[in-house]
C-alpha atoms as a PDB file:
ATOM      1  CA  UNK A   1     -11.551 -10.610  15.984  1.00  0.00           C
ATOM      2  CA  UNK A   2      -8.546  -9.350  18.040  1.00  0.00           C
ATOM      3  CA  UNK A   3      -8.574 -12.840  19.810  1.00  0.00           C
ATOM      4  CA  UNK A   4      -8.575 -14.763  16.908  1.00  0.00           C
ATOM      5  CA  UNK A   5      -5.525 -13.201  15.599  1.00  0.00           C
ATOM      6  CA  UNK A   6      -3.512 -12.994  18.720  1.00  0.00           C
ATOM      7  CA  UNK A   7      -3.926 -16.461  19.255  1.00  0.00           C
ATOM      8  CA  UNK A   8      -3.827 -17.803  15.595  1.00  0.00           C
ATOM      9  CA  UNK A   9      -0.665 -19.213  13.718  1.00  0.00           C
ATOM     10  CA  UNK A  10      -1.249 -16.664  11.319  1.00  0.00           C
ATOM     11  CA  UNK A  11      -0.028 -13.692  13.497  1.00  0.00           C
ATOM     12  CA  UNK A  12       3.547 -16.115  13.461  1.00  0.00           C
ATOM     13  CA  UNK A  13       3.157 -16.107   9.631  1.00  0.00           C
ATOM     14  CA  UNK A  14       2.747 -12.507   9.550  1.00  0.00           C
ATOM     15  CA  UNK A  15       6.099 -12.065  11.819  1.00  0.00           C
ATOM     16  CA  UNK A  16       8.431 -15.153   9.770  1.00  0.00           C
ATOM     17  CA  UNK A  17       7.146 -13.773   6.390  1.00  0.00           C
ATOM     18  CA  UNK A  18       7.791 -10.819   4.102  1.00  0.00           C
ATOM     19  CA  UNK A  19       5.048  -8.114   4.590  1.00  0.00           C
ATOM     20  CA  UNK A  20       5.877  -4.610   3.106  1.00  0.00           C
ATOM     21  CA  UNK A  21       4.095  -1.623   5.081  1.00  0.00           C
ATOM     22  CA  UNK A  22       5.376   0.763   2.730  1.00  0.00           C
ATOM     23  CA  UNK A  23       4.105   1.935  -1.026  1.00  0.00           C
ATOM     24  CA  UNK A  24       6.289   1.919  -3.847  1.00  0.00           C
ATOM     25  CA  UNK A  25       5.809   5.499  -4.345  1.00  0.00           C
ATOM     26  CA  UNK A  26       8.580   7.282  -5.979  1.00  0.00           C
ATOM     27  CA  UNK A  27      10.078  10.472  -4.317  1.00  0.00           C
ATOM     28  CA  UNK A  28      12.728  11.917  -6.410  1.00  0.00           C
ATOM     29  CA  UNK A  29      15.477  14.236  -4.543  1.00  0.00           C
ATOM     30  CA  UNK A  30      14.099  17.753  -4.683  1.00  0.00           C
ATOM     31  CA  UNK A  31      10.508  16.279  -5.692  1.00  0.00           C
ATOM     32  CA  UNK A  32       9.085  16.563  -9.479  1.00  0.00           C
ATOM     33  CA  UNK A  33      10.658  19.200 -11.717  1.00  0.00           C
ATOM     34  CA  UNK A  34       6.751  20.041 -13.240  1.00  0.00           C
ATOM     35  CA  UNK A  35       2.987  19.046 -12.521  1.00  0.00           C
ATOM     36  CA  UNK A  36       3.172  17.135 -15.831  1.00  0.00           C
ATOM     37  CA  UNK A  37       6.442  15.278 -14.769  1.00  0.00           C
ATOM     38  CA  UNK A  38       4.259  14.248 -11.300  1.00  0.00           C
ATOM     39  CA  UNK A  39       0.878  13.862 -12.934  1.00  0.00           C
ATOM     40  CA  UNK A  40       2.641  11.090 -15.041  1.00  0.00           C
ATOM     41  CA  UNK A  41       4.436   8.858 -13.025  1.00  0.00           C
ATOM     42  CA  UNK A  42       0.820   9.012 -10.909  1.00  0.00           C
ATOM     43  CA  UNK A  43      -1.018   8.253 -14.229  1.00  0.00           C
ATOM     44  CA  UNK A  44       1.935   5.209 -15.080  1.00  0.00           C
ATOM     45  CA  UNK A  45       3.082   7.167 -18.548  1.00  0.00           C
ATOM     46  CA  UNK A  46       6.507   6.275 -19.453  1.00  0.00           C
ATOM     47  CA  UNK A  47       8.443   5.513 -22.347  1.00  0.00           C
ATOM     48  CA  UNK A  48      11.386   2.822 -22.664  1.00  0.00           C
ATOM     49  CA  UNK A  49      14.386   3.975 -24.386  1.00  0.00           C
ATOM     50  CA  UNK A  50      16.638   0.948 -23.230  1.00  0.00           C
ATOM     51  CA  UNK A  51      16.213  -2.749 -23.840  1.00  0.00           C
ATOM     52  CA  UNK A  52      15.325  -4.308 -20.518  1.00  0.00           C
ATOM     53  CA  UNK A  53      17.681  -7.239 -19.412  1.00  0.00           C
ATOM     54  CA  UNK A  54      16.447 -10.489 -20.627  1.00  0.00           C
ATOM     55  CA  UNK A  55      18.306 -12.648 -17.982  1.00  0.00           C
ATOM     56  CA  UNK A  56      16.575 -13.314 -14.436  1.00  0.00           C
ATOM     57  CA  UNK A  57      17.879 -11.495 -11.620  1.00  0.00           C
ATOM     58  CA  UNK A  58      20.737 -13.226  -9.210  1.00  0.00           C
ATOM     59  CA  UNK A  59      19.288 -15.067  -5.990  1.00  0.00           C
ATOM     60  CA  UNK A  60      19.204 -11.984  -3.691  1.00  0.00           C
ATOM     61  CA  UNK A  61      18.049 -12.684  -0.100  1.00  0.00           C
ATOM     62  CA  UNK A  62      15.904 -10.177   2.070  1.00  0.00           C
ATOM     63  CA  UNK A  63      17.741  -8.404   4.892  1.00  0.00           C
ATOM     64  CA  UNK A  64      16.452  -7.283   8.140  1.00  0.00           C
ATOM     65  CA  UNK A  65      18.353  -4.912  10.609  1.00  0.00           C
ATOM     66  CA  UNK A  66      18.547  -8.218  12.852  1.00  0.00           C
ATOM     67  CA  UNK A  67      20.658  -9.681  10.639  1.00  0.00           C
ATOM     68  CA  UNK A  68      18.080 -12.576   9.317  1.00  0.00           C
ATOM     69  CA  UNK A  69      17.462 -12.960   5.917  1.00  0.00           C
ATOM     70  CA  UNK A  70      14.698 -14.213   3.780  1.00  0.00           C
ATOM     71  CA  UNK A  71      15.344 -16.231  -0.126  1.00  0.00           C
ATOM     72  CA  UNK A  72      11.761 -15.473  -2.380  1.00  0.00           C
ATOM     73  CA  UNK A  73      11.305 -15.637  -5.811  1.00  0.00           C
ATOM     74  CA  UNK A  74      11.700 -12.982  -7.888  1.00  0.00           C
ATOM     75  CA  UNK A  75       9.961 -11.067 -10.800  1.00  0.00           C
ATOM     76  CA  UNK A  76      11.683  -9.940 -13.871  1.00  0.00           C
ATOM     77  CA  UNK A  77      12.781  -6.534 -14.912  1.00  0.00           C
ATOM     78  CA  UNK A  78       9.985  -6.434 -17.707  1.00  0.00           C
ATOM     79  CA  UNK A  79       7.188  -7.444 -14.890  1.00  0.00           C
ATOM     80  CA  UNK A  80       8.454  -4.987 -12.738  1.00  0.00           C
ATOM     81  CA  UNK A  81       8.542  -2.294 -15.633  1.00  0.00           C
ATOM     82  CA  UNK A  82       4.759  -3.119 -16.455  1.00  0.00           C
ATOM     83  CA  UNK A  83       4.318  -1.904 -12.813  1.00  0.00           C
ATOM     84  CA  UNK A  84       5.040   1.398 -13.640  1.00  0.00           C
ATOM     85  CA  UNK A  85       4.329   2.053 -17.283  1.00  0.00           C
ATOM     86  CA  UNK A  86       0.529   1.091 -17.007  1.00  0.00           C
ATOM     87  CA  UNK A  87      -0.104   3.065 -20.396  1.00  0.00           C
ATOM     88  CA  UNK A  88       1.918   1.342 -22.916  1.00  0.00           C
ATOM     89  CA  UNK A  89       1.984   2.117 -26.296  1.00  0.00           C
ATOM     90  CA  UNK A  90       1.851  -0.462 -29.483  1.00  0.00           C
ATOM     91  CA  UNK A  91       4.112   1.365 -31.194  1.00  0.00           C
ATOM     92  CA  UNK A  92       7.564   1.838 -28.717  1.00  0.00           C
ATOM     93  CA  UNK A  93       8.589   4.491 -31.045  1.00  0.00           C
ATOM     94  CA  UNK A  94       5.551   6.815 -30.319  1.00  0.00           C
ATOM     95  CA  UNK A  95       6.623   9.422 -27.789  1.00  0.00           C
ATOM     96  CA  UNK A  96       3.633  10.139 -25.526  1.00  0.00           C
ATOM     97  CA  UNK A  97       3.009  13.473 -24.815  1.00  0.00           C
ATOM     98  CA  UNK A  98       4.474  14.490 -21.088  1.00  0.00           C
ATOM     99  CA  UNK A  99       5.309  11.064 -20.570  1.00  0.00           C
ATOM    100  CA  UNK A 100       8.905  10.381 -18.346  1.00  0.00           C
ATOM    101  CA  UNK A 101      11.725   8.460 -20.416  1.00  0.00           C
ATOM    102  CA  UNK A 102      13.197   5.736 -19.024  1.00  0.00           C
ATOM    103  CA  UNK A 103      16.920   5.724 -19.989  1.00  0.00           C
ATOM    104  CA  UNK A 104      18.492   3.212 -17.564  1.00  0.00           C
ATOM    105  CA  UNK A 105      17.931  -0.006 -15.338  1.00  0.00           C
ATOM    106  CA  UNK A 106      20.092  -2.033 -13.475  1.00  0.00           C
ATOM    107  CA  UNK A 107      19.469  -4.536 -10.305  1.00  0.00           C
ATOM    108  CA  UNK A 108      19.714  -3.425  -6.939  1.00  0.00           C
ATOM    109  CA  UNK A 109      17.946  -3.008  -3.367  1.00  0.00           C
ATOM    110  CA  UNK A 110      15.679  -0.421  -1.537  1.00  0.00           C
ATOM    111  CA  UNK A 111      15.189  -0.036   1.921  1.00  0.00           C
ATOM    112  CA  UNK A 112      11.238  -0.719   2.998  1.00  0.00           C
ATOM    113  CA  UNK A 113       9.732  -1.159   6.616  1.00  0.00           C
ATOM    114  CA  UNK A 114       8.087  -4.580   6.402  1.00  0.00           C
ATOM    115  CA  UNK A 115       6.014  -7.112   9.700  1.00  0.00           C
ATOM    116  CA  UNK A 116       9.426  -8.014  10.700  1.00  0.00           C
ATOM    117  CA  UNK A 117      11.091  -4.182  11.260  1.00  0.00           C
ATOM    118  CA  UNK A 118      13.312  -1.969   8.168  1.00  0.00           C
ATOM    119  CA  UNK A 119      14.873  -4.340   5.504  1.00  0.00           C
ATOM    120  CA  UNK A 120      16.859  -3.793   2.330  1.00  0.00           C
ATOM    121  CA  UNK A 121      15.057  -5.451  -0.370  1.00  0.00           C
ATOM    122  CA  UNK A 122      15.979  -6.388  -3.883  1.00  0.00           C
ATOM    123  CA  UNK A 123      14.566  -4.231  -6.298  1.00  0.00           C
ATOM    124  CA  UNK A 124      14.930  -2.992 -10.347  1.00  0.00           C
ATOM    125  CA  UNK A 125      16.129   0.868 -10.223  1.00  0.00           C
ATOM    126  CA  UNK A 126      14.691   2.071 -12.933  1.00  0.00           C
ATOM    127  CA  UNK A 127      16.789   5.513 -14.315  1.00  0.00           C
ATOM    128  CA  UNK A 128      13.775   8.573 -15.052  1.00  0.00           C
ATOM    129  CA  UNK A 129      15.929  11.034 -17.701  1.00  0.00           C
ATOM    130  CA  UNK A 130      16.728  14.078 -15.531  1.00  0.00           C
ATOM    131  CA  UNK A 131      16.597  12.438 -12.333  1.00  0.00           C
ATOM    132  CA  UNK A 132      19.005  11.558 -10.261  1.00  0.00           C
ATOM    133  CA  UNK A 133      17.467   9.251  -7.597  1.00  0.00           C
ATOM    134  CA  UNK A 134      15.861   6.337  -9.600  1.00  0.00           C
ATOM    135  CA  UNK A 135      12.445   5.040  -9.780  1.00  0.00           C
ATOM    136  CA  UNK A 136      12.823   1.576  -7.619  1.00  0.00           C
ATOM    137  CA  UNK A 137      10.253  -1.286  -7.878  1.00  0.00           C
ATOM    138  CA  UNK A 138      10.748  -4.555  -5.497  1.00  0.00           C
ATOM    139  CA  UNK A 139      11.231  -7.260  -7.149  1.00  0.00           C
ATOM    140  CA  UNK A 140      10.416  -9.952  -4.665  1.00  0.00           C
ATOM    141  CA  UNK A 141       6.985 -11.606  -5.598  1.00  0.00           C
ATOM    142  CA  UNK A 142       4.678 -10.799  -3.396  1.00  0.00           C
ATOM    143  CA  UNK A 143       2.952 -14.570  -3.072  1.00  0.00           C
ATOM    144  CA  UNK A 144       0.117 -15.355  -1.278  1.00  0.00           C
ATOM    145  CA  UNK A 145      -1.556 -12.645   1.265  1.00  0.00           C
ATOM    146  CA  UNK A 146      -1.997 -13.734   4.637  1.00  0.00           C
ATOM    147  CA  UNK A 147      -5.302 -15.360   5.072  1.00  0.00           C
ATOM    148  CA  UNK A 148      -7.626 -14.162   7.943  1.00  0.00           C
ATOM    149  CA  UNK A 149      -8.020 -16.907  10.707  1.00  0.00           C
ATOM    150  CA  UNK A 150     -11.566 -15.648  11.138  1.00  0.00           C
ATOM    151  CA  UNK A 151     -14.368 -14.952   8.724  1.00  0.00           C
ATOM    152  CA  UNK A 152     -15.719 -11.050   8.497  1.00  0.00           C
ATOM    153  CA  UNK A 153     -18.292  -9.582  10.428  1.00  0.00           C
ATOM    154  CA  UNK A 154     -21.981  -9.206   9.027  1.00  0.00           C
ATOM    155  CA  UNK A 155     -23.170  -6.058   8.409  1.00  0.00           C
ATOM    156  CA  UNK A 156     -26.838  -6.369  10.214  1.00  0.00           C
ATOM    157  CA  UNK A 157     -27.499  -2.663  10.008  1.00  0.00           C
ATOM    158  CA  UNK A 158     -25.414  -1.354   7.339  1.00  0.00           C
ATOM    159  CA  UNK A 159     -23.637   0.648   9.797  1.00  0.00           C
ATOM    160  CA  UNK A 160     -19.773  -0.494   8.947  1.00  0.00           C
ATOM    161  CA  UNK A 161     -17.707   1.637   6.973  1.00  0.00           C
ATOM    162  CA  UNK A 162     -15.472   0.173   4.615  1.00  0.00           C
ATOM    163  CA  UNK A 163     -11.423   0.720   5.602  1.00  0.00           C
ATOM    164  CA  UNK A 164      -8.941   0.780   3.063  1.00  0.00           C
ATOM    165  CA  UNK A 165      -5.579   1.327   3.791  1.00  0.00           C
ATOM    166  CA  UNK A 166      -2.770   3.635   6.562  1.00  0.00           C
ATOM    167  CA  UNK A 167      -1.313   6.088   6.519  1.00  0.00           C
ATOM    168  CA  UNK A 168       1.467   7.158   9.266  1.00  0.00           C
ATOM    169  CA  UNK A 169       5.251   5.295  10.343  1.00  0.00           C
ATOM    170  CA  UNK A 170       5.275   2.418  12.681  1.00  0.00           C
ATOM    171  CA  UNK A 171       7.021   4.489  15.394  1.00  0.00           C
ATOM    172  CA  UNK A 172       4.158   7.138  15.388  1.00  0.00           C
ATOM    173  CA  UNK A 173       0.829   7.198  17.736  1.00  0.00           C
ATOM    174  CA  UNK A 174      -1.297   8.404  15.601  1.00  0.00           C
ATOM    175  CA  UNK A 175      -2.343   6.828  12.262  1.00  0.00           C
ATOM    176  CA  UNK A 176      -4.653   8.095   9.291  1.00  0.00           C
ATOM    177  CA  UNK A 177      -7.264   5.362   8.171  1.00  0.00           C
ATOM    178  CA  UNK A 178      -9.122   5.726   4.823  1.00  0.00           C
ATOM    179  CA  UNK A 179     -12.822   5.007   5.164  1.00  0.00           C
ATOM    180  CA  UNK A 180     -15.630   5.007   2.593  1.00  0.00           C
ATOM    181  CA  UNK A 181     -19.043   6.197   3.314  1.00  0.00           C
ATOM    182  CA  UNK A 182     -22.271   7.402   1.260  1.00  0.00           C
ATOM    183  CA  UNK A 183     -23.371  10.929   0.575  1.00  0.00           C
ATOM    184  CA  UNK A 184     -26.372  10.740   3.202  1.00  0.00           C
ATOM    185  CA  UNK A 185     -23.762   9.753   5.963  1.00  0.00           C
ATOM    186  CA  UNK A 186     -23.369  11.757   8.770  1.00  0.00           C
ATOM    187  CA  UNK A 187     -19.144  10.694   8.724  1.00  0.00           C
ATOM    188  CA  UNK A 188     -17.041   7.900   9.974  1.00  0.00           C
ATOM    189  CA  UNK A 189     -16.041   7.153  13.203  1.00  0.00           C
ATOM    190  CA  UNK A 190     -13.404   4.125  13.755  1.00  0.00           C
ATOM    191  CA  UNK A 191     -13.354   2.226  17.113  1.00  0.00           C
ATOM    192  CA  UNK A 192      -9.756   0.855  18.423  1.00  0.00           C
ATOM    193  CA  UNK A 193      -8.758  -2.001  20.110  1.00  0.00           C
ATOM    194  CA  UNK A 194      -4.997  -2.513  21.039  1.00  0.00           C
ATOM    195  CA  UNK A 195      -3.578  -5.826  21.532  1.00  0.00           C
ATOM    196  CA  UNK A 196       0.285  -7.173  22.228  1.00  0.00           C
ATOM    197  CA  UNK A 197       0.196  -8.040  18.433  1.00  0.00           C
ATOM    198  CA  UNK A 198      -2.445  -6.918  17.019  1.00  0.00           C
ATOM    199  CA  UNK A 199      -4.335  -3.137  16.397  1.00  0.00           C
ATOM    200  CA  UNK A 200      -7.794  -3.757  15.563  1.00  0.00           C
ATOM    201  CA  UNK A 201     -10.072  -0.855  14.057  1.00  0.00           C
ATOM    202  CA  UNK A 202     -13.793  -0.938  13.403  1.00  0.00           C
ATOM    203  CA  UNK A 203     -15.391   1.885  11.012  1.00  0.00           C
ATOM    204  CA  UNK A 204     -18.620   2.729  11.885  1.00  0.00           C
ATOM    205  CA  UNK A 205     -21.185   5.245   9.590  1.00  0.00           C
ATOM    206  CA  UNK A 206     -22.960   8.170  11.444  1.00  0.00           C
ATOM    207  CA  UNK A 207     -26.385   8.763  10.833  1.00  0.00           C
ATOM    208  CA  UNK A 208     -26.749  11.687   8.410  1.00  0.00           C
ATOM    209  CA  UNK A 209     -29.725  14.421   8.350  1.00  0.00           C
ATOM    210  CA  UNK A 210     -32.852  13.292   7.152  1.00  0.00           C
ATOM    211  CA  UNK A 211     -32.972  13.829   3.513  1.00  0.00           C
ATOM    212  CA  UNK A 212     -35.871  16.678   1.880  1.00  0.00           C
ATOM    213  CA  UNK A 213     -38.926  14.992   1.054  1.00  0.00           C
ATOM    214  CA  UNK A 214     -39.405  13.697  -2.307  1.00  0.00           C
ATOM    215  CA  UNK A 215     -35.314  13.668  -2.432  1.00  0.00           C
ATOM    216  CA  UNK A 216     -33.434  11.061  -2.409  1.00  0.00           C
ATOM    217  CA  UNK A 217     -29.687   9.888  -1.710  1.00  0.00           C
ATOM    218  CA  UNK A 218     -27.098   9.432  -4.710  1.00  0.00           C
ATOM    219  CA  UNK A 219     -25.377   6.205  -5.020  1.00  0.00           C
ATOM    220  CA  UNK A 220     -21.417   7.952  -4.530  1.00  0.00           C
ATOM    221  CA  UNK A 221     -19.194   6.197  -2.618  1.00  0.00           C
ATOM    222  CA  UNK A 222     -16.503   8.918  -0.622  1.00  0.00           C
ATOM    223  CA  UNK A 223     -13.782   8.793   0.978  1.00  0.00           C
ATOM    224  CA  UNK A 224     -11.966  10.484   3.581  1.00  0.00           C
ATOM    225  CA  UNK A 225      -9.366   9.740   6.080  1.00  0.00           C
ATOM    226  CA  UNK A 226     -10.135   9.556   9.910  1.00  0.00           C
ATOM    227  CA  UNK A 227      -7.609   9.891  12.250  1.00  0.00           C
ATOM    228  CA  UNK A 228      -6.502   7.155  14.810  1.00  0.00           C
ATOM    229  CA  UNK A 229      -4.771   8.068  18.335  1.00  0.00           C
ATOM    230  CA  UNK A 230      -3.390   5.011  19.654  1.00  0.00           C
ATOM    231  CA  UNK A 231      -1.644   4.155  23.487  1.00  0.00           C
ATOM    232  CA  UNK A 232       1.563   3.502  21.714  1.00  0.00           C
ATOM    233  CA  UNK A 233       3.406   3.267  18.747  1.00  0.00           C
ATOM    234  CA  UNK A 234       2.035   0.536  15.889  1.00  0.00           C
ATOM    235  CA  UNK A 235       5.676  -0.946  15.899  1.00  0.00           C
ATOM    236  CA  UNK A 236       5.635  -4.565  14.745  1.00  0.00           C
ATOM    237  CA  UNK A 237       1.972  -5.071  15.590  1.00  0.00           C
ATOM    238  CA  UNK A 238      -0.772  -6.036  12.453  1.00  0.00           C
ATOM    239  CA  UNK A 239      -3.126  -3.767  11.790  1.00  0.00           C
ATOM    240  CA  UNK A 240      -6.563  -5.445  11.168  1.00  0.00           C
ATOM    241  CA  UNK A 241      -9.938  -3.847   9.847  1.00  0.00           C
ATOM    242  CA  UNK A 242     -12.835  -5.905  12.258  1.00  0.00           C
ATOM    243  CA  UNK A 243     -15.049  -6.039   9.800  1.00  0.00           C
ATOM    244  CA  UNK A 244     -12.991  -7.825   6.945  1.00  0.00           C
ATOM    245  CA  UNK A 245     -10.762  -9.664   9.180  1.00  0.00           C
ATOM    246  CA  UNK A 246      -7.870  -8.279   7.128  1.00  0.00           C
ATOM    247  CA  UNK A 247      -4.774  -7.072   7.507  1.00  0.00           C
ATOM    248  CA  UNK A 248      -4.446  -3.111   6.663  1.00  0.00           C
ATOM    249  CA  UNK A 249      -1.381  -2.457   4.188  1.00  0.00           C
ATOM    250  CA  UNK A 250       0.024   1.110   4.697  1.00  0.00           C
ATOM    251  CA  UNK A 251      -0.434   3.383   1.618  1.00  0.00           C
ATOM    252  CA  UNK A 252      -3.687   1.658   0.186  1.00  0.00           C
ATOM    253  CA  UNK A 253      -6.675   4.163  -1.000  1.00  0.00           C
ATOM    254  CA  UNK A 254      -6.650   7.949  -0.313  1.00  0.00           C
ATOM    255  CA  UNK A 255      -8.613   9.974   1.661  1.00  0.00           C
ATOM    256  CA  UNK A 256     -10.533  13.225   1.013  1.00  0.00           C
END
């Protein structure tokens, strides 16, 4: 797996595209002012109380630190809206109960660590009512996702744990990987293998305890995150699960 992407063409897509390693999650200055303000941007309950523009947004290029730059298509300010507001109502005059009014949005950028190193990205800043740093969503269409140059693994023994997504910054050693396991595992362990371009982790199941007799296991899928220690910093390198052949986007799943 790790030789099929550091010799493939897709590793130089991977570097000459745009590849966010960031989430858009929203951290307002001085966090939430209540649980119910934070348990409803996670739950996507918001309520419009501006007309969103109608025109498309200006061509607005990519920029990275290097000073290259990337034109991509872009998605509208009511496609980037239905990003966030993921409960909408029929009626837009029905005020939702907790939910966070939008009162302003204008076109902008947002800084996001992408393949290629920090960027400022265009984005539609979305004003929350009592906020004062707003709710950004990029509006550069995300396109095609990189497709592996290898097909995944088979899983003879039903030993491979399923990865799902990172958590940690590019310029740290040590990475958190959410894994999913079943309830008669004994945990997950994930192998590493560190290339010049690549990282390449493999989750692996423990054996759990024998179950009682007569008992049986439940069909619950977990997960948890299991901590990577690497040689040296991620930096620019792809991170690739072994047994998908994918590429690992930072912020995906959640561990327990």
């Amino acid at each position: 797996m790790a030789t099929a992407w550091e010799d493939s063409p897709v590793l130089r897509q991977w570097r000459a595209g745009y590849h966010p390693l960031d989430p858009q999650d929203w951290q307002p200055r001085g966090g939430f002012h209540s649980g119910e303000d934070k348990a409803a941007y996670v739950e996507g309950n918001f309520v419009l109380r501006v007309a969103l523009p109608d025109a498309a947004p200006p061509e607005s290029p990519i920029h990275w630190a290097d000073g290259s730059t990337l034109t991509l298509p872009l998605r509208s300010a009511a496609q980037a809206y239905g990003e966030i507001d993921r409960r909408p109502d029929p009626d837009p005059d029905l005020d939702r109960e907790h939910a966070l009014p939008v009162t302003g949005v204008r076109f902008g950028e947002t800084a996001v660590r992408t393949s290629r190193g920090p960027a400022r990205v265009p984005a539609w800043l979305f004003t929350v009512e009592g906020y004062d740093t707003p709710l950004a969503r990029i509006a550069v269409d995300p396109g095609e996702a990189v497709i592996p140059p290898v097909p995944p693994l088979e899983d003879t023994d039903g030993g491979t744990a399923r990865l799902f997504g990172l958590r940690g910054a590019p310029d740290a050693t040590t990475m958190g990987v959410t894994a999913g396991h079943g309830s008669c595992d004994g945990g997950v362990v994930v192998d590493v293998l560190e290339g010049a371009g690549t990282v390449v982790l493999f989750g692996r199941t423990l054996p759990g305890a024998a179950p009682e007799p007569g008992a049986g296991c439940d069909a619950m899928f977990h997960a948890l995150t299991v901590e990577v220690v690497l040689s040296r910093p991620v930096g620019d390198r792809i991170v690739v699960d072994a047994a998908t052949g994918r590429a690992l986007e930072h912020g995906q799943g959640q561990g327990g």
